[in-house]
PDB file of N, CA and C in Angstrom:
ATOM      1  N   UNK A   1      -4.126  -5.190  21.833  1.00  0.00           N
ATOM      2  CA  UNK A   1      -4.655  -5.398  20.492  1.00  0.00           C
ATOM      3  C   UNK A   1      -3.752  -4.644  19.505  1.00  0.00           C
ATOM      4  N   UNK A   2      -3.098  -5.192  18.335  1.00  0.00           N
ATOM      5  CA  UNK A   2      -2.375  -4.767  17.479  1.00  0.00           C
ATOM      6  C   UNK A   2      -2.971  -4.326  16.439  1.00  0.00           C
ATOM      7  N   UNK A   3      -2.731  -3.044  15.718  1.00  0.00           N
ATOM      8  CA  UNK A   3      -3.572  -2.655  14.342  1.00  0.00           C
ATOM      9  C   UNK A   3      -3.570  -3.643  13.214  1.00  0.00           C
ATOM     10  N   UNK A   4      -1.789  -4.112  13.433  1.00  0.00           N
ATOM     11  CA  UNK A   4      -1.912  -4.635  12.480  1.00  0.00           C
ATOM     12  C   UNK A   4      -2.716  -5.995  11.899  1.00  0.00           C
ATOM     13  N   UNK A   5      -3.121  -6.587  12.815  1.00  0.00           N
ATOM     14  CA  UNK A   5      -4.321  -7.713  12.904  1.00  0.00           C
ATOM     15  C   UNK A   5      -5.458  -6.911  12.629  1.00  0.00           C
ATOM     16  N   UNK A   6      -6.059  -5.997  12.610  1.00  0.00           N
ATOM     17  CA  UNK A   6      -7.215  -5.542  11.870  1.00  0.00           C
ATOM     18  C   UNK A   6      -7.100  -4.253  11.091  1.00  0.00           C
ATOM     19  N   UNK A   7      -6.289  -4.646  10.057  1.00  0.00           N
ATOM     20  CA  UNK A   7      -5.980  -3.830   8.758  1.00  0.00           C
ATOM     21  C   UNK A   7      -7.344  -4.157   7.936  1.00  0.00           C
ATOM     22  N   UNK A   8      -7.677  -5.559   7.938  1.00  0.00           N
ATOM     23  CA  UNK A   8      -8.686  -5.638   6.451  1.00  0.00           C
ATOM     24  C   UNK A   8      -9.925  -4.958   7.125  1.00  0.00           C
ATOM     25  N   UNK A   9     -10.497  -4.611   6.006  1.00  0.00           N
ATOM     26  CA  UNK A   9     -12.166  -4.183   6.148  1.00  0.00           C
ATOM     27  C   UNK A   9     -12.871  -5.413   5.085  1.00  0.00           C
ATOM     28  N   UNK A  10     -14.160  -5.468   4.863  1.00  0.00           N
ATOM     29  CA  UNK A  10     -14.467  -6.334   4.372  1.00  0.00           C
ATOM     30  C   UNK A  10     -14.283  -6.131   2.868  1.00  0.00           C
ATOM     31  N   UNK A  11     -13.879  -7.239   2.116  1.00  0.00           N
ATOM     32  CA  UNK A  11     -13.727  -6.840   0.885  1.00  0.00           C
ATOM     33  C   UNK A  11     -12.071  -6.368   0.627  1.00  0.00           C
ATOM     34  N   UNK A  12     -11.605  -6.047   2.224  1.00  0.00           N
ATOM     35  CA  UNK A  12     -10.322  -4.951   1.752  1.00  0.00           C
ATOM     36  C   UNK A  12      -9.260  -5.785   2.148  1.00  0.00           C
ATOM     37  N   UNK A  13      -7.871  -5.532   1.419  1.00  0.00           N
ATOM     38  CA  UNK A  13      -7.071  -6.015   1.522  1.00  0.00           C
ATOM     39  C   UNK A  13      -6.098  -6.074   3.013  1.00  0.00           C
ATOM     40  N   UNK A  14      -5.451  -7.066   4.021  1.00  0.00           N
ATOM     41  CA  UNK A  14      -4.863  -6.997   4.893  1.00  0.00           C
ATOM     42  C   UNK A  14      -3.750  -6.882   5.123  1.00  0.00           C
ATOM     43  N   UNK A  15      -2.435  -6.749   6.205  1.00  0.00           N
ATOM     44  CA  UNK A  15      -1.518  -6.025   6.059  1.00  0.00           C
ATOM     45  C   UNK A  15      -0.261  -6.912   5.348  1.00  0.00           C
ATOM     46  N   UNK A  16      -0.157  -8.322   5.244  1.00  0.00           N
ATOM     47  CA  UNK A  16       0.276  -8.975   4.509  1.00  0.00           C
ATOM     48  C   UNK A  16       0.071  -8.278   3.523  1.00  0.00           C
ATOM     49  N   UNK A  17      -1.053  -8.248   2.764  1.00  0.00           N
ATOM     50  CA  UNK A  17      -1.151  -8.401   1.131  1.00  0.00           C
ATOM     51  C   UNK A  17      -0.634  -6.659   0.959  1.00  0.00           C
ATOM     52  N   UNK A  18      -1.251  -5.657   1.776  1.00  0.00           N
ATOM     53  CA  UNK A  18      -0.425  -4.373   1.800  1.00  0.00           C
ATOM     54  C   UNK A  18       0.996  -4.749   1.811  1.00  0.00           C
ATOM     55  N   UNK A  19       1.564  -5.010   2.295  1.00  0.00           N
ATOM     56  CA  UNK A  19       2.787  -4.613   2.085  1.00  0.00           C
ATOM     57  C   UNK A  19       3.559  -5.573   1.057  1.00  0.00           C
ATOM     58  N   UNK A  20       2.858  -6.844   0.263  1.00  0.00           N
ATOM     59  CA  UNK A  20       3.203  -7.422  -0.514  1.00  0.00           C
ATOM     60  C   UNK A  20       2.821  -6.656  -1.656  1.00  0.00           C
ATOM     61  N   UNK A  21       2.076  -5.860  -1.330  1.00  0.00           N
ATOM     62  CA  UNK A  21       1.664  -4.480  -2.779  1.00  0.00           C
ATOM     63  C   UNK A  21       2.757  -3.662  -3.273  1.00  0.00           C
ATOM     64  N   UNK A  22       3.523  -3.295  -1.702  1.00  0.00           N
ATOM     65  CA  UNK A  22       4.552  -2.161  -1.599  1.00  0.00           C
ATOM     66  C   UNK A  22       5.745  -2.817  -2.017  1.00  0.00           C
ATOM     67  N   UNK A  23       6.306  -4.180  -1.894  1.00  0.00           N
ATOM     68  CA  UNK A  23       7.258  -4.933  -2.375  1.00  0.00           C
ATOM     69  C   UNK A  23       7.339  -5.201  -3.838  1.00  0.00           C
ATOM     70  N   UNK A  24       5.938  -5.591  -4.199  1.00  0.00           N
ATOM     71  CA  UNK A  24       6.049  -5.869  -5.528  1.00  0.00           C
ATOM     72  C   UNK A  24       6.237  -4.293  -6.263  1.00  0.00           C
ATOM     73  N   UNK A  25       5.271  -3.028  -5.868  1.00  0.00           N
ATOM     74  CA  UNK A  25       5.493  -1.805  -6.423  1.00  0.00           C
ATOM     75  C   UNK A  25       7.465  -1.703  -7.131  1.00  0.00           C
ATOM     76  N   UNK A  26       7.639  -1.468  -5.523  1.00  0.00           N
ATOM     77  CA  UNK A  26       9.369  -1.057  -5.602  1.00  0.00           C
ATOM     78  C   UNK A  26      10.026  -2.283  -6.520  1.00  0.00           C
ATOM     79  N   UNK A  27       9.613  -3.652  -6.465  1.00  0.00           N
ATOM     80  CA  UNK A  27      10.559  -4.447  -7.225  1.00  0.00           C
ATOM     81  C   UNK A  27       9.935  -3.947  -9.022  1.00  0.00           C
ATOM     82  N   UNK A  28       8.950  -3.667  -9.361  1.00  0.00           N
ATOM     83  CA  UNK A  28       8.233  -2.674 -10.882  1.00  0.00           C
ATOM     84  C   UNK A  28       9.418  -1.918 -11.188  1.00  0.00           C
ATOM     85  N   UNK A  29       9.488  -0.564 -10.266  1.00  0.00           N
ATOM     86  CA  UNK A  29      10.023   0.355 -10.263  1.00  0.00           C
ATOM     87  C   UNK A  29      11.491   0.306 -10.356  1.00  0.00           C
ATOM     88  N   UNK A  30      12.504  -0.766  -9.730  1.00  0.00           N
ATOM     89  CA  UNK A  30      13.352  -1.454  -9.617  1.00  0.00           C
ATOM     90  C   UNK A  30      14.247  -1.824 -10.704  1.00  0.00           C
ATOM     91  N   UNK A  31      13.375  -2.260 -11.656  1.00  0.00           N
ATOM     92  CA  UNK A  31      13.300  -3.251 -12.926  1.00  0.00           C
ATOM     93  C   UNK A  31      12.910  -2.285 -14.516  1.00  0.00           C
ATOM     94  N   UNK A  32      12.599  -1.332 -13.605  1.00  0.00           N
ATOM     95  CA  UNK A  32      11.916  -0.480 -14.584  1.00  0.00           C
ATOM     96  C   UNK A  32      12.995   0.314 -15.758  1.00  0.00           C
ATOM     97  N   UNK A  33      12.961   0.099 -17.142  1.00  0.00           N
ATOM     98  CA  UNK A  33      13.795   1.119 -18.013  1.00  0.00           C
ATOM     99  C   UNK A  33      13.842   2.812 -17.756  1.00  0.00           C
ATOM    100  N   UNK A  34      12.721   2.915 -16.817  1.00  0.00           N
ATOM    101  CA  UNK A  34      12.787   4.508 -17.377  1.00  0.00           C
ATOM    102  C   UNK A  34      13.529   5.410 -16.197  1.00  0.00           C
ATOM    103  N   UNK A  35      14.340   6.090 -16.538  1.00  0.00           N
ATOM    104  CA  UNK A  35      15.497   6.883 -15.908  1.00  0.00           C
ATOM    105  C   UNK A  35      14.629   7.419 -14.410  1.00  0.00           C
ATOM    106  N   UNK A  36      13.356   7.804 -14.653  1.00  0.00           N
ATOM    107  CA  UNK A  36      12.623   8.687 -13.904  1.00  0.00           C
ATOM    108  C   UNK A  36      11.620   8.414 -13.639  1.00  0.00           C
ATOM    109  N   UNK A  37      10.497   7.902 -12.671  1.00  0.00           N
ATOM    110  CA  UNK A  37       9.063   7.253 -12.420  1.00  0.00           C
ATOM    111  C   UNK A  37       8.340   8.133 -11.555  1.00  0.00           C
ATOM    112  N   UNK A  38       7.204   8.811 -11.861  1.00  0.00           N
ATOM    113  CA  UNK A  38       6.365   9.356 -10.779  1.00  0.00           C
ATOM    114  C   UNK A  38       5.545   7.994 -10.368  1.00  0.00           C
ATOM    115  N   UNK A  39       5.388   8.401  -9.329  1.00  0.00           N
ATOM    116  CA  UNK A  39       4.164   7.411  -8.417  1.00  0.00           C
ATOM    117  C   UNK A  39       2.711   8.439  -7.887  1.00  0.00           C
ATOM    118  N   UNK A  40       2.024   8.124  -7.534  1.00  0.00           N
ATOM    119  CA  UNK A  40       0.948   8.834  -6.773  1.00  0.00           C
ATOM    120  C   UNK A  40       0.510   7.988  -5.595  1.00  0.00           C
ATOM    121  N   UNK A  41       0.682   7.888  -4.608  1.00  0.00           N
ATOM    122  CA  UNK A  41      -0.275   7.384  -3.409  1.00  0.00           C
ATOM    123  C   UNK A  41      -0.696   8.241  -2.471  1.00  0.00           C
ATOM    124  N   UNK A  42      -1.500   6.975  -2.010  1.00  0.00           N
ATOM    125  CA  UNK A  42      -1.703   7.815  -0.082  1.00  0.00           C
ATOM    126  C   UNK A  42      -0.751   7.731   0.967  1.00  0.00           C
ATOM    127  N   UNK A  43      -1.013   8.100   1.817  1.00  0.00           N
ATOM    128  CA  UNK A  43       0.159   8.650   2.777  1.00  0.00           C
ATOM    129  C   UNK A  43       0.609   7.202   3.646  1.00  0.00           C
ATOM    130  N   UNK A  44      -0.375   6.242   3.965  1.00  0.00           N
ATOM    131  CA  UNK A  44      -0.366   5.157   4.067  1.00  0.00           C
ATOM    132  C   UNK A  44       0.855   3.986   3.771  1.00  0.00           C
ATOM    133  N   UNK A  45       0.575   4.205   2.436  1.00  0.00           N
ATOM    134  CA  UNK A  45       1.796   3.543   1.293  1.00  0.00           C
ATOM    135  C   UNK A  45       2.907   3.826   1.360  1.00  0.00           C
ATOM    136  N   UNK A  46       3.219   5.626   1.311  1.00  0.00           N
ATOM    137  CA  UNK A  46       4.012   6.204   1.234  1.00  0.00           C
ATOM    138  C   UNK A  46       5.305   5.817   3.143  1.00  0.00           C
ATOM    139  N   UNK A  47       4.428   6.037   3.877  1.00  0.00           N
ATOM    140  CA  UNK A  47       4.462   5.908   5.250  1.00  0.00           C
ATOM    141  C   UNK A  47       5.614   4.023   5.444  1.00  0.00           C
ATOM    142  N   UNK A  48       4.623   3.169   4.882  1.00  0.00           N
ATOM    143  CA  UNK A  48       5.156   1.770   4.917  1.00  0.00           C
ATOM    144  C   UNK A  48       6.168   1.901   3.789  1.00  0.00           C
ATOM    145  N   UNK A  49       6.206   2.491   2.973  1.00  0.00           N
ATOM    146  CA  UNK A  49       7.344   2.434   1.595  1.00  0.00           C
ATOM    147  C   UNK A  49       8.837   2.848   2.570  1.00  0.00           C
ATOM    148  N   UNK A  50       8.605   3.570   3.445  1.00  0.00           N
ATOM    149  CA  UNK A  50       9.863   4.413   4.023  1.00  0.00           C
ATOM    150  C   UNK A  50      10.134   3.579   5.231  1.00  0.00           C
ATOM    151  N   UNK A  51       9.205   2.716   5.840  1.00  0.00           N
ATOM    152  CA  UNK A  51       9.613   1.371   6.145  1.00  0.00           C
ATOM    153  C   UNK A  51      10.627   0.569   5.501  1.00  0.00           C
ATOM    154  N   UNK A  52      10.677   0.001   5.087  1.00  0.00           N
ATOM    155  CA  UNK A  52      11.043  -0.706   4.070  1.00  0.00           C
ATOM    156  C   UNK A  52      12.282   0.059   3.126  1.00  0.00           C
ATOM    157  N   UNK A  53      12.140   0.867   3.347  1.00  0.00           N
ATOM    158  CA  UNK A  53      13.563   1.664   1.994  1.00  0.00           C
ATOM    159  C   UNK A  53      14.623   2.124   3.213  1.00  0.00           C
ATOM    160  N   UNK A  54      13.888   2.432   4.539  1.00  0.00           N
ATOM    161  CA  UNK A  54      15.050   2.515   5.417  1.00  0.00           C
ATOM    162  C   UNK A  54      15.681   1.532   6.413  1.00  0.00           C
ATOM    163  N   UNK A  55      14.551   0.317   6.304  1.00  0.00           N
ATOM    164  CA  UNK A  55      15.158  -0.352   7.195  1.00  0.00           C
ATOM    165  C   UNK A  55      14.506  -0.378   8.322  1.00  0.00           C
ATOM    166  N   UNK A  56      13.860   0.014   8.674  1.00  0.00           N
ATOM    167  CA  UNK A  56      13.304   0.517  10.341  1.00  0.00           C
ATOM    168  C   UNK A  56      12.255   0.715  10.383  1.00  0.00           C
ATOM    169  N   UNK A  57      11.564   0.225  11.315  1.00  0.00           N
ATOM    170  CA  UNK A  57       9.796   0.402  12.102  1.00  0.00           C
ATOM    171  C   UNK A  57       9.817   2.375  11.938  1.00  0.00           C
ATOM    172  N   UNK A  58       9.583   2.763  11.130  1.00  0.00           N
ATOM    173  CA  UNK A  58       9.385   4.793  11.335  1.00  0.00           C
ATOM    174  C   UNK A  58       8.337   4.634  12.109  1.00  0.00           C
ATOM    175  N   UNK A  59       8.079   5.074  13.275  1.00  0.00           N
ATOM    176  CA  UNK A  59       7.087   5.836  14.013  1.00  0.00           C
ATOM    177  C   UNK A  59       6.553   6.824  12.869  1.00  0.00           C
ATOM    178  N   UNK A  60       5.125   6.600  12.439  1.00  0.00           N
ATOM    179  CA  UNK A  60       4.202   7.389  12.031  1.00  0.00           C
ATOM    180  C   UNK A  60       3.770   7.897  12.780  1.00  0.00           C
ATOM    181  N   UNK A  61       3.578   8.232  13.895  1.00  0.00           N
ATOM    182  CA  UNK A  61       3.233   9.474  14.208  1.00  0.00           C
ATOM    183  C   UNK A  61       4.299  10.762  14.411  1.00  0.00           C
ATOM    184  N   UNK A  62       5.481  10.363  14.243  1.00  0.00           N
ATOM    185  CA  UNK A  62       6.428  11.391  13.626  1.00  0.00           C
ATOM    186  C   UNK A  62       6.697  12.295  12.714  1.00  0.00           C
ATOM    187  N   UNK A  63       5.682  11.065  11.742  1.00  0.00           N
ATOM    188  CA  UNK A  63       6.028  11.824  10.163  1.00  0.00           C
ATOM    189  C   UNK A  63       4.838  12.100   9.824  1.00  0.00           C
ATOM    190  N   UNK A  64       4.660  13.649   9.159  1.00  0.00           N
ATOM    191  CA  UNK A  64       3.762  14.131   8.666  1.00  0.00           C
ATOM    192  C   UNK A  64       3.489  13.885   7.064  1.00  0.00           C
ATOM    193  N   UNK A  65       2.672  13.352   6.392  1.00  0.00           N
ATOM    194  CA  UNK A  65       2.407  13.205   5.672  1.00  0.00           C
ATOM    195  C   UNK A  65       1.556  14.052   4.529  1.00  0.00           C
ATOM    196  N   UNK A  66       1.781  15.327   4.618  1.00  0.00           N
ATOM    197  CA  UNK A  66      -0.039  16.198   4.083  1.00  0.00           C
ATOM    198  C   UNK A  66       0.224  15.286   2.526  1.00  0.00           C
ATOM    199  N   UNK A  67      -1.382  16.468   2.547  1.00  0.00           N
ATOM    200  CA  UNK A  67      -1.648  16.000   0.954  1.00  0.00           C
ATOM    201  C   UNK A  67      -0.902  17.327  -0.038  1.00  0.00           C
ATOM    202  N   UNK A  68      -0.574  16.398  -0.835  1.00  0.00           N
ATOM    203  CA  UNK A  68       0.212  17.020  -1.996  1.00  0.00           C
ATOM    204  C   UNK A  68       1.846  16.790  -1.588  1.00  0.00           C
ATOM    205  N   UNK A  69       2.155  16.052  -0.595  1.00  0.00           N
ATOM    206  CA  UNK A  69       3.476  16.076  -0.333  1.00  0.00           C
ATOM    207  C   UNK A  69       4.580  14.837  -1.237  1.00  0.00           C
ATOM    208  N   UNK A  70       5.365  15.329  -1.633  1.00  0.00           N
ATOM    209  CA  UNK A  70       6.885  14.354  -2.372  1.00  0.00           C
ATOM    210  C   UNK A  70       7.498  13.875  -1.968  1.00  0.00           C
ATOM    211  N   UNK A  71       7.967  12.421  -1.792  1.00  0.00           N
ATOM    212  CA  UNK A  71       8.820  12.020  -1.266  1.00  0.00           C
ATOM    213  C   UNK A  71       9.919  11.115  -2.893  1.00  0.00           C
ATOM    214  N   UNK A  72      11.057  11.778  -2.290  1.00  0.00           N
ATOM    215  CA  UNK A  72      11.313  11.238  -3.416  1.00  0.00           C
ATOM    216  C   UNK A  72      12.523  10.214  -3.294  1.00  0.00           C
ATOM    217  N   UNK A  73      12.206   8.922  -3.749  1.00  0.00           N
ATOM    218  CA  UNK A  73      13.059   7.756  -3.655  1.00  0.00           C
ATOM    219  C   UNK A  73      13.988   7.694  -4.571  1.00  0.00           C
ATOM    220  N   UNK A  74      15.165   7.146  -4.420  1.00  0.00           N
ATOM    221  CA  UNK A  74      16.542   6.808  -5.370  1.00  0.00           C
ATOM    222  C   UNK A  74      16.595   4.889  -4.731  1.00  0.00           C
ATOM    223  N   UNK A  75      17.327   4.648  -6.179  1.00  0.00           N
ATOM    224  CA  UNK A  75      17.483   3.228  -6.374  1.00  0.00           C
ATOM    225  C   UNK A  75      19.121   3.020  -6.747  1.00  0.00           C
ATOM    226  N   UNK A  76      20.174   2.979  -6.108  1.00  0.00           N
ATOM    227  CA  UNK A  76      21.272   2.836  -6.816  1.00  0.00           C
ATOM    228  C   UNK A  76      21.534   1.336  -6.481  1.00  0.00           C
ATOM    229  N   UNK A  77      22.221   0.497  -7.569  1.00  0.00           N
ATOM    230  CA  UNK A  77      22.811  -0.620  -7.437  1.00  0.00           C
ATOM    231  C   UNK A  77      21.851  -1.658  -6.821  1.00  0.00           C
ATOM    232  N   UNK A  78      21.643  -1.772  -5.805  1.00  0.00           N
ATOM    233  CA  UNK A  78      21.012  -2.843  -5.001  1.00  0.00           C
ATOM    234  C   UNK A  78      20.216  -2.041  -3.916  1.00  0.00           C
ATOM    235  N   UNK A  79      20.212  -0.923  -3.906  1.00  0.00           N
ATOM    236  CA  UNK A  79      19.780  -0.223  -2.551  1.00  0.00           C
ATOM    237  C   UNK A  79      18.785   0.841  -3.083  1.00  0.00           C
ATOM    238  N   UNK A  80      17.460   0.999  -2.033  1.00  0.00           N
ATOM    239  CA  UNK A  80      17.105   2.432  -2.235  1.00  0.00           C
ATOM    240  C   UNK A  80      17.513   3.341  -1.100  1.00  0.00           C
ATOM    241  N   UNK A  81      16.871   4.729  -0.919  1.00  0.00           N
ATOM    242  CA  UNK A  81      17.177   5.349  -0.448  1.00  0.00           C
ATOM    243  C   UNK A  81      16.584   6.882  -0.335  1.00  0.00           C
ATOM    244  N   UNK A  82      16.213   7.503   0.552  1.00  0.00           N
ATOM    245  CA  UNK A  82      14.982   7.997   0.444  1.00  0.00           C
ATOM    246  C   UNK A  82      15.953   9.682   0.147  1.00  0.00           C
ATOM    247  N   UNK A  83      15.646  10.237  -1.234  1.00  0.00           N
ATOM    248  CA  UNK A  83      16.317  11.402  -1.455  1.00  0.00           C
ATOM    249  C   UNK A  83      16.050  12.327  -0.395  1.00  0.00           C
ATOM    250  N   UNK A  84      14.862  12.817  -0.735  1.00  0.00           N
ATOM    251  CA  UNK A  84      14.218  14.072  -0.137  1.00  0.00           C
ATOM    252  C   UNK A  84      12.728  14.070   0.035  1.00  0.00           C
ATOM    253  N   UNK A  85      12.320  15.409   0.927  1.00  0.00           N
ATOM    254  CA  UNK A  85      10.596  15.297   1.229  1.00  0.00           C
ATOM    255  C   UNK A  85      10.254  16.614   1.189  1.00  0.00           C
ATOM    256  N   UNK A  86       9.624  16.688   0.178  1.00  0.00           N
ATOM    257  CA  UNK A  86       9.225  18.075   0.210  1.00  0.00           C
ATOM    258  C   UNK A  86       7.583  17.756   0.762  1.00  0.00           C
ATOM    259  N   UNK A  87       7.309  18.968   1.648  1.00  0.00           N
ATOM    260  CA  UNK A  87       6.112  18.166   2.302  1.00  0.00           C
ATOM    261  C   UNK A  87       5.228  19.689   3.226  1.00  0.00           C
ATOM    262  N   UNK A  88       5.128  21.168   2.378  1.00  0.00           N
ATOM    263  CA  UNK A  88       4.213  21.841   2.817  1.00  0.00           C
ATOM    264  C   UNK A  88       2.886  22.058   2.925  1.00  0.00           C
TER     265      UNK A  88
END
């Protein structure tokens, strides 16, 4: 049994439309005028965002996520790229 087939809860969004959240986010941000963008999420988001910005399935259970932690993304040219993680 795969999680990802029972992502939705009722009412809640499934892992398609998640990560069509996280695509459209980064293409916002992408497009965006302003030199500098905070974001706020859950660790969740954050977790599948670093999917996706690196290229690669990340084993979450590798990466620690606490609360209050930064991850901070760069966008040059055509590419992102995951700066740094500050994460105590």
């Amino acid at each position: 049994m795969s999680l990802d087939t029972h992502h939705a809860t009722f009412g809640g969004e499934g892992h398609e439309e998640f990560h069509e959240r996280i695509h459209n986010f980064l293409e916002l941000v992408k497009n965006c005028e302003a030199e500098n963008v905070a974001a706020f999420s859950h660790n969740g988001f954050i977790l599948h965002m670093l999917d996706i910005v690196l290229g690669i399935n990340v084993p979450k259970r590798n990466i620690v996520c606490g609360n209050c932690a930064i991850y901070i993304f760069e966008y040059f040219g055509d590419a992102w790229k995951l700066h740094s993680i500050i994460n105590k």
